[in-house]
C-alpha atoms as a PDB file:
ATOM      1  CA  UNK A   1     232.735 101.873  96.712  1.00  0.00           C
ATOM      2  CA  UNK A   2     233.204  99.504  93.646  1.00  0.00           C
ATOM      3  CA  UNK A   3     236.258  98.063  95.307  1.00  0.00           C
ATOM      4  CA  UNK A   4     234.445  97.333  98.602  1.00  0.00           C
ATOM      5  CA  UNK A   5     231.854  95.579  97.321  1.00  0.00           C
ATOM      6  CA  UNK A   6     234.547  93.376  94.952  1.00  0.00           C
ATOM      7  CA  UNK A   7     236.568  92.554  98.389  1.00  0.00           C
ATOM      8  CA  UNK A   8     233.490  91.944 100.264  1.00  0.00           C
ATOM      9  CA  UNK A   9     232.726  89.789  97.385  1.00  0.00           C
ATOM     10  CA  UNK A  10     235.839  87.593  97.213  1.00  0.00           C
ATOM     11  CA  UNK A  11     235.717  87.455 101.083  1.00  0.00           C
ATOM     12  CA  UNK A  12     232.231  85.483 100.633  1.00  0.00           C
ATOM     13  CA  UNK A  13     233.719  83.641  98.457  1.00  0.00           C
ATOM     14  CA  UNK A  14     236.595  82.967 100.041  1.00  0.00           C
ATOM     15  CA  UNK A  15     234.572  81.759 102.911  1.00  0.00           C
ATOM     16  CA  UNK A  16     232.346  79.690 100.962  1.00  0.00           C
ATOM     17  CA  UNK A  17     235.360  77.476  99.550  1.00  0.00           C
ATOM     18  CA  UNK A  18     236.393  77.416 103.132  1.00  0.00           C
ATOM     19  CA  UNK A  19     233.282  75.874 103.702  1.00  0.00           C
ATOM     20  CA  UNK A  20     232.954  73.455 101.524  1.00  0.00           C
ATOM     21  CA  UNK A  21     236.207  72.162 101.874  1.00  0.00           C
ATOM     22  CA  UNK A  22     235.423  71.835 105.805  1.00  0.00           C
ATOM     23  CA  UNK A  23     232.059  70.137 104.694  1.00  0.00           C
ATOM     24  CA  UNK A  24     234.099  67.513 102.657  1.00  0.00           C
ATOM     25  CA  UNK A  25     236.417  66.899 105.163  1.00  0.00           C
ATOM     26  CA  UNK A  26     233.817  66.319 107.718  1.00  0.00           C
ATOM     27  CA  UNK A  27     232.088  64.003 105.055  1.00  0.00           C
ATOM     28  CA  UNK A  28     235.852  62.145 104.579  1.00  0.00           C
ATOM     29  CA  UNK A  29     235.863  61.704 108.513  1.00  0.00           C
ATOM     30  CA  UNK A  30     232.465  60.002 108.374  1.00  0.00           C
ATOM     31  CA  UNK A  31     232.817  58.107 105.439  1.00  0.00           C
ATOM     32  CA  UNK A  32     235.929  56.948 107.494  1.00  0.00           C
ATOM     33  CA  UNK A  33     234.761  56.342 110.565  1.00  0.00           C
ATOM     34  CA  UNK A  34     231.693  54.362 109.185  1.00  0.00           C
ATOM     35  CA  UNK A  35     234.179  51.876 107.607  1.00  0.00           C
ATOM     36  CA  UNK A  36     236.353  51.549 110.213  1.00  0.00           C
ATOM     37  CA  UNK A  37     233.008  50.574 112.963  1.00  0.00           C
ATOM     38  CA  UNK A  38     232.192  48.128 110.268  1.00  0.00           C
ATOM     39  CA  UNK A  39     235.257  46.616 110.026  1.00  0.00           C
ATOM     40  CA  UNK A  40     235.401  46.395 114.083  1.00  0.00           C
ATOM     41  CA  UNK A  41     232.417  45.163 113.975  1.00  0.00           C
ATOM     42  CA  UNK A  42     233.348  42.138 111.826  1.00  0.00           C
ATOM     43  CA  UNK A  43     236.362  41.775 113.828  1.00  0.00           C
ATOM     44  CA  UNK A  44     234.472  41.765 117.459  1.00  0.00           C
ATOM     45  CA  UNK A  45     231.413  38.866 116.375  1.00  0.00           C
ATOM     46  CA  UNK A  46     231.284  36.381 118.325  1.00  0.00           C
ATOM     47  CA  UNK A  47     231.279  33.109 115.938  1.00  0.00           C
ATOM     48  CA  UNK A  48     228.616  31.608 118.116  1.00  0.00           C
ATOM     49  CA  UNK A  49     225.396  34.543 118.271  1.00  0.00           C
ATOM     50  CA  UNK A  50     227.235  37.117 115.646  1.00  0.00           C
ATOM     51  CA  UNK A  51     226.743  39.870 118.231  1.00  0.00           C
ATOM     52  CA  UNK A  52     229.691  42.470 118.600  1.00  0.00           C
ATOM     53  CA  UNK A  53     231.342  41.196 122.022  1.00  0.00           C
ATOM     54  CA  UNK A  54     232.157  43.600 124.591  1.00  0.00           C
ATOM     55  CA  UNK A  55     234.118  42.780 127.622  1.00  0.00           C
ATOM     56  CA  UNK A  56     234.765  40.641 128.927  1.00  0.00           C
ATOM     57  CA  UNK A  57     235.689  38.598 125.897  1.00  0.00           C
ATOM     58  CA  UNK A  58     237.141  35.782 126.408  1.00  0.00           C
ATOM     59  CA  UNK A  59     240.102  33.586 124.268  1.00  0.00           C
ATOM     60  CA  UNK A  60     240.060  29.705 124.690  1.00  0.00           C
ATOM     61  CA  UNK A  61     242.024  28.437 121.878  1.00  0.00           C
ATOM     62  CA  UNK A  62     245.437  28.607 120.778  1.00  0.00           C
ATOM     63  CA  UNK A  63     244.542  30.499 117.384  1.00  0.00           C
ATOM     64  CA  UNK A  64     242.956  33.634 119.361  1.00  0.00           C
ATOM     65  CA  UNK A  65     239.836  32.964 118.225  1.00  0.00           C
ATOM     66  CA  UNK A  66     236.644  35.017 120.554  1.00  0.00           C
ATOM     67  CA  UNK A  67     234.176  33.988 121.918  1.00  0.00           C
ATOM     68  CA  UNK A  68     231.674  36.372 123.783  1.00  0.00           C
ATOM     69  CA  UNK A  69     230.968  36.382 127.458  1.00  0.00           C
ATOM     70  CA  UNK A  70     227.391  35.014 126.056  1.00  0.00           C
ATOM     71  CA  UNK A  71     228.331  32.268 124.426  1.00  0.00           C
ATOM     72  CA  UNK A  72     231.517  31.208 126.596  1.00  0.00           C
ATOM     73  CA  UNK A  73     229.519  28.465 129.238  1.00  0.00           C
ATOM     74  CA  UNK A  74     227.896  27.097 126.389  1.00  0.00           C
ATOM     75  CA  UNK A  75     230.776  25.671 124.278  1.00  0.00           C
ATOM     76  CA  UNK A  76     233.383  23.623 124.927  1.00  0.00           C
ATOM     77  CA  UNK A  77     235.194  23.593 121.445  1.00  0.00           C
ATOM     78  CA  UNK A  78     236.129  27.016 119.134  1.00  0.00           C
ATOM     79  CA  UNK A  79     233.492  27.542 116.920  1.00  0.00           C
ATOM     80  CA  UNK A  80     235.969  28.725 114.236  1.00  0.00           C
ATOM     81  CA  UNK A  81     238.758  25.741 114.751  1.00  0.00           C
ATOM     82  CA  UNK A  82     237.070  23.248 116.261  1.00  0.00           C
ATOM     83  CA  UNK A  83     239.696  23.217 119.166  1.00  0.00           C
ATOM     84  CA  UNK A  84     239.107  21.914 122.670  1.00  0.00           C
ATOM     85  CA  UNK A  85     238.724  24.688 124.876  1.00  0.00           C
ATOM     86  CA  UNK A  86     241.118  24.997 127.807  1.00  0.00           C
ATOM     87  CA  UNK A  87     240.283  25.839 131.332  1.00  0.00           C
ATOM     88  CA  UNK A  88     239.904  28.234 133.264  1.00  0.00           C
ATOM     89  CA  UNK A  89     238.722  30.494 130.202  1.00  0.00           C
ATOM     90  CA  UNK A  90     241.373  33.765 129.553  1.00  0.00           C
ATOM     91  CA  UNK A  91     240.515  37.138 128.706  1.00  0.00           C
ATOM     92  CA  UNK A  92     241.199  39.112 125.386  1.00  0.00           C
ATOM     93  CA  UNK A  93     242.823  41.790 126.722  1.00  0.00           C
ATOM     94  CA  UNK A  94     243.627  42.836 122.722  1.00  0.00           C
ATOM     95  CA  UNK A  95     240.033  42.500 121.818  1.00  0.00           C
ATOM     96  CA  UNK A  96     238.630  43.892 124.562  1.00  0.00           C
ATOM     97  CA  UNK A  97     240.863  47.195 123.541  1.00  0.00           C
ATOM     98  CA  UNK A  98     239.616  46.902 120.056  1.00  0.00           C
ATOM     99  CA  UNK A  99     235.656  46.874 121.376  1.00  0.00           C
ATOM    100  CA  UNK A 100     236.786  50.244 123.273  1.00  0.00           C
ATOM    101  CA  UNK A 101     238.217  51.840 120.439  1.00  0.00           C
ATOM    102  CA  UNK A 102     234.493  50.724 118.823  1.00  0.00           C
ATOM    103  CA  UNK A 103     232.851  52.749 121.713  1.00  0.00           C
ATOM    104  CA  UNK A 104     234.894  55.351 120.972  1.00  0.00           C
ATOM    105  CA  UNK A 105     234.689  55.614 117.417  1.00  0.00           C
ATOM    106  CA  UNK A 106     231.038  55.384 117.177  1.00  0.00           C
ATOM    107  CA  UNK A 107     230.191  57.989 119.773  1.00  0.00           C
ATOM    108  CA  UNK A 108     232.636  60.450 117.871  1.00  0.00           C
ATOM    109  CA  UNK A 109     230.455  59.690 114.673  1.00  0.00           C
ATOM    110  CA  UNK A 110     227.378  60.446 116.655  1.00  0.00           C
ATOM    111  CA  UNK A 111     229.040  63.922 117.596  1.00  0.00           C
ATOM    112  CA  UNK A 112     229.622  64.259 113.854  1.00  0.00           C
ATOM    113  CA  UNK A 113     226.465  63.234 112.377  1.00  0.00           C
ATOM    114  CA  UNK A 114     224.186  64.776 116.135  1.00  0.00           C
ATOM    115  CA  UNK A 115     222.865  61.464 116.741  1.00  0.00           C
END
């Protein structure tokens, strides 16, 4: 019976490092995620209102700077460079893929945290 109960016991405790390993990874993922929506975040504001863009997003100079679909009629010169802008306005296809992955990321941390 003794050596029942002392498998039964290292079992529990097997499970309970088990556990808090899994609880520290899910805390790494978070703590992850969180800094990588930030940084996206930073990457996607429009220099004009400082609101993540979303698509469409548009590019008007040659350094690639955004501007949000917002903010686009309103300015005829980068707000970062001072360019002209050039017309008919172009998409950015590659920042329009980065405010998907955004989406993405923060509705997995909402699965993680159940938010």
């Amino acid at each position: 019976m003794v050596k029942k109960k002392q498998e039964i016991f290292n079992l529990q405790s097997e499970m309970r490092k088990k556990d808090d390993l899994q609880r520290e990874m899910v805390i790494c993922v978070i703590d992850f995620l969180i800094k990588s929506i930030e940084e996206k975040e930073a990457e996607l504001a429009c220099p004009v209102c400082y609101e993540t863009a979303v698509a469409p997003i548009f590019i008007m100079c040659q350094q690639m700077h955004l501007v949000c679909s917002s903010c686009q009629p309103r300015v005829t010169s980068c707000p970062e460079c001072r360019e002209p802008y050039q017309r008919p306005p172009r998409r950015h296809r590659y920042a329009e893929r980065d405010a998907a992955e955004l989406e993405n990321m923060r509705e997995e941390l909402a699965k993680l945290t159940n938010h």
